[in-house]
N, C-alpha and C. Protein backbone atom coordinates (compact mmCIF):
# COMPACT_ATOMS: atom_id res chain seq x y z
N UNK A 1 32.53 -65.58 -26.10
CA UNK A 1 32.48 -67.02 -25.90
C UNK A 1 31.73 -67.37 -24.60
N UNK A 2 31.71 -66.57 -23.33
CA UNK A 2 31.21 -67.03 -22.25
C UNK A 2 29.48 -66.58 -22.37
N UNK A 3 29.66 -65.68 -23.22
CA UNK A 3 28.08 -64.88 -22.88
C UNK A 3 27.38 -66.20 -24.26
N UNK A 4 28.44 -66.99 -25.07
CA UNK A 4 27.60 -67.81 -25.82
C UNK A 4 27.20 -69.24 -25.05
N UNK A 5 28.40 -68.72 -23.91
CA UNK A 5 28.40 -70.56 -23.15
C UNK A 5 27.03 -70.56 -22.25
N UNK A 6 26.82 -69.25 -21.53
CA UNK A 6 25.83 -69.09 -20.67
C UNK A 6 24.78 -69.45 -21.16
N UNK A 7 24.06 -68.52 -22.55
CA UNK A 7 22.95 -68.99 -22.90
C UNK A 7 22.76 -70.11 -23.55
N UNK A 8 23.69 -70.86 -23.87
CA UNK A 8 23.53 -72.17 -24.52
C UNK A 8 23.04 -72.90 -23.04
N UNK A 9 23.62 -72.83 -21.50
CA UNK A 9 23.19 -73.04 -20.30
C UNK A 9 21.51 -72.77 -20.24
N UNK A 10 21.02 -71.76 -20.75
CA UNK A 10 20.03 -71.21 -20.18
C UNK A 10 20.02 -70.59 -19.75
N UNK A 11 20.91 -69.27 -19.94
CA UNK A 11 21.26 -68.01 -18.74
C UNK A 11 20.24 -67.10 -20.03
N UNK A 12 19.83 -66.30 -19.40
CA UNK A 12 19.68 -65.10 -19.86
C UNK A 12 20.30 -63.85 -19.94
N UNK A 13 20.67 -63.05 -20.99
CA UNK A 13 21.33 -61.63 -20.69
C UNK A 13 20.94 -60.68 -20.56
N UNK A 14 20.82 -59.81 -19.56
CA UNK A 14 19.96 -58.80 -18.90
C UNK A 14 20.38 -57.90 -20.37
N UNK A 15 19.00 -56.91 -20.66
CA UNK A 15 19.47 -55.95 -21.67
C UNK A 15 19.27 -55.32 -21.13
N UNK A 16 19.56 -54.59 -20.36
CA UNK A 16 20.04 -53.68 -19.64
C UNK A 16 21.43 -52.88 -18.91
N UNK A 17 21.73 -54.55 -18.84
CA UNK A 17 23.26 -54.90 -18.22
C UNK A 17 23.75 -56.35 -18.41
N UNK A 18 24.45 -55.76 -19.48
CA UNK A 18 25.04 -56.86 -20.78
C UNK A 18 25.92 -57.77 -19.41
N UNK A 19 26.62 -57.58 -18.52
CA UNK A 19 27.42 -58.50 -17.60
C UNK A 19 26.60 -59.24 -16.71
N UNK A 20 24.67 -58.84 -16.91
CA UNK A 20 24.35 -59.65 -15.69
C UNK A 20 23.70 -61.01 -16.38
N UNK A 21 23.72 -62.54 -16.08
CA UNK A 21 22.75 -62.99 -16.77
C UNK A 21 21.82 -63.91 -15.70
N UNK A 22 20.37 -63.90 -15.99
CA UNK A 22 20.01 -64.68 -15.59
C UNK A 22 19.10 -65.99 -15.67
N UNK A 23 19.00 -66.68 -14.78
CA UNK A 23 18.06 -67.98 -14.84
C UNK A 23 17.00 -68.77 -14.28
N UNK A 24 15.82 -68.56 -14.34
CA UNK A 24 15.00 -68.80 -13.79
C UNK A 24 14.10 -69.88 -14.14
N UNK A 25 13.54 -70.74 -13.21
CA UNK A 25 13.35 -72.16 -13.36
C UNK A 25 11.94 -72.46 -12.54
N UNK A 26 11.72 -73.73 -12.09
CA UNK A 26 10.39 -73.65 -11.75
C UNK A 26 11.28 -74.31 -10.12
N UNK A 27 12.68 -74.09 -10.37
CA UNK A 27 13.45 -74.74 -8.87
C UNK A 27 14.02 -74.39 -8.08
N UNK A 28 14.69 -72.76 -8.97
CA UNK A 28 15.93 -72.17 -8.48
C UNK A 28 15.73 -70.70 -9.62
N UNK A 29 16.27 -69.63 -8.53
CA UNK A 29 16.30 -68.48 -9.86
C UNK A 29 17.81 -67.73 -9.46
N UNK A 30 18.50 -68.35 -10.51
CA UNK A 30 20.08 -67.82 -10.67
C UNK A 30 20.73 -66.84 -10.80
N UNK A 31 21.86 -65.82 -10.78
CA UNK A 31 22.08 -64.88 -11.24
C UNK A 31 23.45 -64.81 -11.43
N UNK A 32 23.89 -64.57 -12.36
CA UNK A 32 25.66 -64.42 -12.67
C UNK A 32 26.28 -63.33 -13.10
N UNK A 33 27.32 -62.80 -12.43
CA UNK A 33 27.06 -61.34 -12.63
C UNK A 33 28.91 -61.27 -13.04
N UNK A 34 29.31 -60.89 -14.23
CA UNK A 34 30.20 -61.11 -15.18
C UNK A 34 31.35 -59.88 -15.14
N UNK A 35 32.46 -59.47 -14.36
CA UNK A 35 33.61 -58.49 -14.34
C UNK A 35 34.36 -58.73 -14.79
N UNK A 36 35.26 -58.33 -16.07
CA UNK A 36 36.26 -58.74 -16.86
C UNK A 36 36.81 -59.90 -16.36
N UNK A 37 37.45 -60.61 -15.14
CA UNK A 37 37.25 -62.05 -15.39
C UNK A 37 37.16 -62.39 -14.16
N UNK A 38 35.58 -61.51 -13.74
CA UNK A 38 35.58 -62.38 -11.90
C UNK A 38 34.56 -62.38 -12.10
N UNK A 39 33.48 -63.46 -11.46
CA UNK A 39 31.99 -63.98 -11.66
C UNK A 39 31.64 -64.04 -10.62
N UNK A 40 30.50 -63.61 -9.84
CA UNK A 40 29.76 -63.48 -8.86
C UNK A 40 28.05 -64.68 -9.37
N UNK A 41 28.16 -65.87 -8.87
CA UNK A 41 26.94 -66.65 -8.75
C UNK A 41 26.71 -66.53 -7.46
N UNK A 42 25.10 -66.80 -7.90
CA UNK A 42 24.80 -66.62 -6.81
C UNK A 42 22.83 -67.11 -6.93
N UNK A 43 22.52 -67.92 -6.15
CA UNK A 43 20.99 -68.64 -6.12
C UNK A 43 20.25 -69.13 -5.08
N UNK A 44 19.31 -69.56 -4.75
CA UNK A 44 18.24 -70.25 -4.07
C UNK A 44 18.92 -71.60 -3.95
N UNK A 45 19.17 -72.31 -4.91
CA UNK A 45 19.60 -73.42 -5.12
C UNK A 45 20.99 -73.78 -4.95
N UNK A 46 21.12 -74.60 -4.43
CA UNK A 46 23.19 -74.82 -4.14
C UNK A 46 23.31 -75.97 -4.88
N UNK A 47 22.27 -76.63 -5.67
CA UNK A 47 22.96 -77.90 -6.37
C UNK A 47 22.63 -77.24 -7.76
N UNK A 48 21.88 -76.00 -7.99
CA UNK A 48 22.24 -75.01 -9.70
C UNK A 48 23.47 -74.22 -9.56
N UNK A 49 24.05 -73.63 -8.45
CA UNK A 49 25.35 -73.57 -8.12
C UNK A 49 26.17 -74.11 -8.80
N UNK A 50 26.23 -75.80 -7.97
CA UNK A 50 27.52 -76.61 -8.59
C UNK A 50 27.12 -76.99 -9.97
N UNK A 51 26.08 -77.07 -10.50
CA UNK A 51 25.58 -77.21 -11.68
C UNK A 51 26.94 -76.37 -12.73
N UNK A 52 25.95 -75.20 -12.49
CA UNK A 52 26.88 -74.26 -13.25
C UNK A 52 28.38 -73.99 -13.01
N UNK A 53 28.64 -74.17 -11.98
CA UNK A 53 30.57 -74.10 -11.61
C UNK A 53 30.99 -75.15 -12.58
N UNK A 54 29.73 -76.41 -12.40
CA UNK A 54 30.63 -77.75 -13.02
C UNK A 54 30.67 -77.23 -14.80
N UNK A 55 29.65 -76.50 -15.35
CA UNK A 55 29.39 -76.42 -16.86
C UNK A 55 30.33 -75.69 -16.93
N UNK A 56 31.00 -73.84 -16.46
CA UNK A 56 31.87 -73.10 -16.69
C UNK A 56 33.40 -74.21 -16.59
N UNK A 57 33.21 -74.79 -15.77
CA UNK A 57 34.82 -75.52 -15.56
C UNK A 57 34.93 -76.78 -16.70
N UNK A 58 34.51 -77.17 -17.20
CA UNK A 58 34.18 -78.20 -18.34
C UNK A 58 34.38 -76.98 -19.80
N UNK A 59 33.92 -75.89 -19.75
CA UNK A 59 33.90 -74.72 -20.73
C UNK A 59 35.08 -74.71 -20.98
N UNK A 60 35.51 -73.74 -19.48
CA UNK A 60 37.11 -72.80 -19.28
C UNK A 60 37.80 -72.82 -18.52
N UNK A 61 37.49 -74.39 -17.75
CA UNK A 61 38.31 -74.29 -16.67
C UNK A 61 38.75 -73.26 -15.98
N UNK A 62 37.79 -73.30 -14.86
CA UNK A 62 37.27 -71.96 -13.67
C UNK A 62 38.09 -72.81 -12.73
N UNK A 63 38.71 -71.26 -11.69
CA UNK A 63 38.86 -71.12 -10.69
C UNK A 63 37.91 -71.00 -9.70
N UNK A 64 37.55 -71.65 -8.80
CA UNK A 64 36.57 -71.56 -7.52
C UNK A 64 37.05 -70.94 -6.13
N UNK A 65 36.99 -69.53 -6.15
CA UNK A 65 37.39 -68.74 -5.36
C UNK A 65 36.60 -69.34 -3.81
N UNK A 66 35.72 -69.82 -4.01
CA UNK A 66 34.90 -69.93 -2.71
C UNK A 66 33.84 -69.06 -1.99
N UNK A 67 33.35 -68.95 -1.09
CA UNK A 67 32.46 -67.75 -0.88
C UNK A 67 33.08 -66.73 -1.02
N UNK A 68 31.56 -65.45 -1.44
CA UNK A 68 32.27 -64.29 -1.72
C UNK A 68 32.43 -63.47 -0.38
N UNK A 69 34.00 -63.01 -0.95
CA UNK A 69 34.48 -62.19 0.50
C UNK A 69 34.61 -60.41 -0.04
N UNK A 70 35.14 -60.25 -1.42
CA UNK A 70 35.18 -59.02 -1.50
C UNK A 70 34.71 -59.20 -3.02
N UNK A 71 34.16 -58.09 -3.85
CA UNK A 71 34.11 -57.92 -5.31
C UNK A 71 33.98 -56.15 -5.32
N UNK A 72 34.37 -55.99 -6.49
CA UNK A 72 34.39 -54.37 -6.90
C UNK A 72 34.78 -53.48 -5.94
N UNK A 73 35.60 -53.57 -5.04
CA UNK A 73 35.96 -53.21 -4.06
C UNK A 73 35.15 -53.14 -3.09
N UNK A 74 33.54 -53.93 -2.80
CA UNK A 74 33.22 -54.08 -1.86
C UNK A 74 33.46 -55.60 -1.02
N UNK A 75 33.39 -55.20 0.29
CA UNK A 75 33.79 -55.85 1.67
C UNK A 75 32.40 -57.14 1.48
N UNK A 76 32.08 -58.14 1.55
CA UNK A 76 30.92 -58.95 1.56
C UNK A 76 30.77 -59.43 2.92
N UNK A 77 30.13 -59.74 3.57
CA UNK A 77 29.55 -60.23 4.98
C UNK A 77 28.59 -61.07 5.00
N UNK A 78 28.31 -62.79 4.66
CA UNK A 78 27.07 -63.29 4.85
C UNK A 78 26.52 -63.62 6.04
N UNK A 79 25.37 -63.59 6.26
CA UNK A 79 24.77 -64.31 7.57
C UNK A 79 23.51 -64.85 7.49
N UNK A 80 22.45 -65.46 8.01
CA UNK A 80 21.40 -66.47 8.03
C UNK A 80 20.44 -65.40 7.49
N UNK A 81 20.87 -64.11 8.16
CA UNK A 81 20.11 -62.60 7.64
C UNK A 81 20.11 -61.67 6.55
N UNK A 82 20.83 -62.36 6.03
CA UNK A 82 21.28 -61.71 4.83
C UNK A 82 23.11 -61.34 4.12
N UNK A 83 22.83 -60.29 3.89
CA UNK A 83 24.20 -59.32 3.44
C UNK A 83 24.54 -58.16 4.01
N UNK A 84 25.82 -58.35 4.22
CA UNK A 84 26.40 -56.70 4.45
C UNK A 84 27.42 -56.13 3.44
N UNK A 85 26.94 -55.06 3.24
CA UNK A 85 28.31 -54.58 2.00
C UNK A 85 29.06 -53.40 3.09
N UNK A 86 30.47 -53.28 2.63
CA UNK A 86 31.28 -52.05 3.45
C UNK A 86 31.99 -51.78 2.61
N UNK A 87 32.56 -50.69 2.13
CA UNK A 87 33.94 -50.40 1.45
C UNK A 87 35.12 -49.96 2.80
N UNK A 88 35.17 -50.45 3.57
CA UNK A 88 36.46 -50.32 4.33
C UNK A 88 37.66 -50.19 4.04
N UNK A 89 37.74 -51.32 3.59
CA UNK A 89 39.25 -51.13 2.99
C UNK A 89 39.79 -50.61 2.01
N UNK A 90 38.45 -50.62 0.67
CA UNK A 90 38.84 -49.76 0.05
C UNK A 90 38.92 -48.26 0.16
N UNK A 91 38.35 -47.67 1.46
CA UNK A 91 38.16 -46.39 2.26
C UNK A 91 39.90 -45.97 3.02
N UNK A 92 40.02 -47.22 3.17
CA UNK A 92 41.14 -47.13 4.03
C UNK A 92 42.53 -47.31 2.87
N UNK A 93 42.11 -47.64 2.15
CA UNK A 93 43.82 -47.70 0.64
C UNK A 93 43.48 -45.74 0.19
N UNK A 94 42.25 -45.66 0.53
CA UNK A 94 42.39 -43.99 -0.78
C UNK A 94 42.90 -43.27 0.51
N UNK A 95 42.76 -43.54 1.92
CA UNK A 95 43.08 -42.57 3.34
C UNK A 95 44.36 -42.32 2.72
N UNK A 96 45.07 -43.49 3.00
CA UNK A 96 46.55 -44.10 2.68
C UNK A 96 47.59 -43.38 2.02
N UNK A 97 47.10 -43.28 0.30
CA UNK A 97 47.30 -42.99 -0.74
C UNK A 97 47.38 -42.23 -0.82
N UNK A 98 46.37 -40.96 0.11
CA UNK A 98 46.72 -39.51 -0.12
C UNK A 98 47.18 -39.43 1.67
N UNK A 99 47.66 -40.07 2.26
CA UNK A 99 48.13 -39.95 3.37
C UNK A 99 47.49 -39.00 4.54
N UNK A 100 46.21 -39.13 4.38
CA UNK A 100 45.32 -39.10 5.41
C UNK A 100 44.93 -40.25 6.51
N UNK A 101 45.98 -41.33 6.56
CA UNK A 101 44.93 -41.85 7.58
C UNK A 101 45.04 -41.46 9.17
N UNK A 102 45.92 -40.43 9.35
CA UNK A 102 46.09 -39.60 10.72
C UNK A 102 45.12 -38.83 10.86
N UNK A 103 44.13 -38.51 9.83
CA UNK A 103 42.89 -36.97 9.90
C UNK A 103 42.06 -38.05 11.03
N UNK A 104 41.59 -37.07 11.89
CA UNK A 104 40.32 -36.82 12.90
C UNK A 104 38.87 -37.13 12.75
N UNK A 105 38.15 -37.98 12.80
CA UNK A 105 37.20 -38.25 12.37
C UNK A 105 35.78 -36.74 12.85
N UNK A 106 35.20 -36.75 12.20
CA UNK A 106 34.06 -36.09 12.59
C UNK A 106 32.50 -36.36 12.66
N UNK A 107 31.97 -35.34 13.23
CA UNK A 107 30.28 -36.11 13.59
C UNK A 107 29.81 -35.93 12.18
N UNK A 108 28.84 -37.01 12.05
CA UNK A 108 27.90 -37.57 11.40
C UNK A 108 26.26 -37.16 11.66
N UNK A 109 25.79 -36.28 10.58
CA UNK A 109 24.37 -36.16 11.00
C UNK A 109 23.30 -37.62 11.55
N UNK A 110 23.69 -38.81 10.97
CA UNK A 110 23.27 -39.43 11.57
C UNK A 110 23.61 -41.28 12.11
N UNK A 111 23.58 -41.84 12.66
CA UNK A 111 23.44 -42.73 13.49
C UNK A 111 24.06 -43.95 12.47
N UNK A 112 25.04 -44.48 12.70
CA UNK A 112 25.53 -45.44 11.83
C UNK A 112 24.41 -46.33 11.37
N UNK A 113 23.72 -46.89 12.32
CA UNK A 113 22.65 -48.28 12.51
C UNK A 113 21.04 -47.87 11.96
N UNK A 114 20.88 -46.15 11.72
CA UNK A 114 19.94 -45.68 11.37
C UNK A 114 19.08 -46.39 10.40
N UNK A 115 17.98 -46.63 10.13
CA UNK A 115 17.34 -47.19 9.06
C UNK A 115 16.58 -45.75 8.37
N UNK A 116 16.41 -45.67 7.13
CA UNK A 116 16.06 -44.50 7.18
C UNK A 116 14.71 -44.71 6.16
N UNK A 117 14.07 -43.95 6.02
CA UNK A 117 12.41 -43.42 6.17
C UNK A 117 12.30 -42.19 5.41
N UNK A 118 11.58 -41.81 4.56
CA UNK A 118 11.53 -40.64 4.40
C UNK A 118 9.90 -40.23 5.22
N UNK A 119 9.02 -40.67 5.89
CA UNK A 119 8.27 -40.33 6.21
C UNK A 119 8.30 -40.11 7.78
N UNK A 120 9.17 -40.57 8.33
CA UNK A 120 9.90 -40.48 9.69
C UNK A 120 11.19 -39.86 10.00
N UNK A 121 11.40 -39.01 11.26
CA UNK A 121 12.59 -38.34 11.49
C UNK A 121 11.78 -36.81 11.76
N UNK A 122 13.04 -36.45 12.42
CA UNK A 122 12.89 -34.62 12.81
C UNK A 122 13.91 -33.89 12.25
N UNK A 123 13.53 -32.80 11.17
CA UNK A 123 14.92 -32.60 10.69
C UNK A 123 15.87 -31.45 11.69
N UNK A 124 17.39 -31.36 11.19
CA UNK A 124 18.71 -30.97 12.21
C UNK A 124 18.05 -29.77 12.05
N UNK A 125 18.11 -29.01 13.70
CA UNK A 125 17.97 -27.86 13.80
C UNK A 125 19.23 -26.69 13.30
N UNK A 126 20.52 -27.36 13.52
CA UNK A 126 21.92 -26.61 13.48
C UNK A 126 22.34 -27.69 12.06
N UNK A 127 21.89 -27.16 10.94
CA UNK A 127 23.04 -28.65 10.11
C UNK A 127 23.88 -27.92 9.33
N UNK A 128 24.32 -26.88 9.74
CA UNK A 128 25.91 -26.31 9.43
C UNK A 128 27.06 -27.04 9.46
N UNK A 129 26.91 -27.70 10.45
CA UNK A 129 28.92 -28.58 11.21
C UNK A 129 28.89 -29.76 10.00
N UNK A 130 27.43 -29.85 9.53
CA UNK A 130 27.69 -31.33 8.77
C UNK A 130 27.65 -30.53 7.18
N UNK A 131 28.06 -29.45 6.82
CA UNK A 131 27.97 -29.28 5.45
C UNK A 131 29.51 -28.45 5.27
């Protein structure tokens, strides 16, 4: 019913990935991305946004969670710069669960903030400790 409501909208369904659909316009290019019953929109446009919140809630009367803060167990972070994804917490429930979160952290071959390159870098002389 929703994947009939969308394209009756004008969504498209990725064949590739039956949960993603999208919409593209000469104003705004949309994307709705479909988890058994949590929806991630998301666009250029903030008045195809409420557009579509208003068509799904007229459908099936939607819940409007508000910005996204977490989905699929990732952490969301917006800023003027973009996105940040983290699984933290979901890092921190599996510590938990198997009752590791007392273990010792260890070194990291490389640099949290690293951007990485495959045409740049020197590779580890010693990379034993990290395997």
């Amino acid at each position: 019913k929703l994947t009939s409501a969308l394209i009756q909208f004008g969504f498209t369904q990725s064949s590739t990935n039956h949960s993603l659909f999208v919409k593209h316009t000469t104003e705004s290019f949309t994307t709705l991305l479909v988890y058994v019953d949590d929806i991630m929109l998301t666009s250029n446009n903030l008045c195809m946004i409420d557009k579509v919140k208003d068509y799904l809630d007229n459908q099936f009367h939607i819940k409007d969670l508000g910005e996204l803060k977490y989905f699929l167990g990732f952490e969301v972070a917006q800023s003027n710069r973009g996105l940040v994804l983290n699984q933290m917490k979901y890092c921190l429930e599996i510590l938990f669960e198997f009752g590791l979160t007392g273990c010792k952290p260890i070194n990291s071959p490389a640099h949290p903030s690293i951007k990485l390159n495959e045409d740049e870098g020197d590779l580890i002389i010693d990379p034993t400790s990290f395997r």
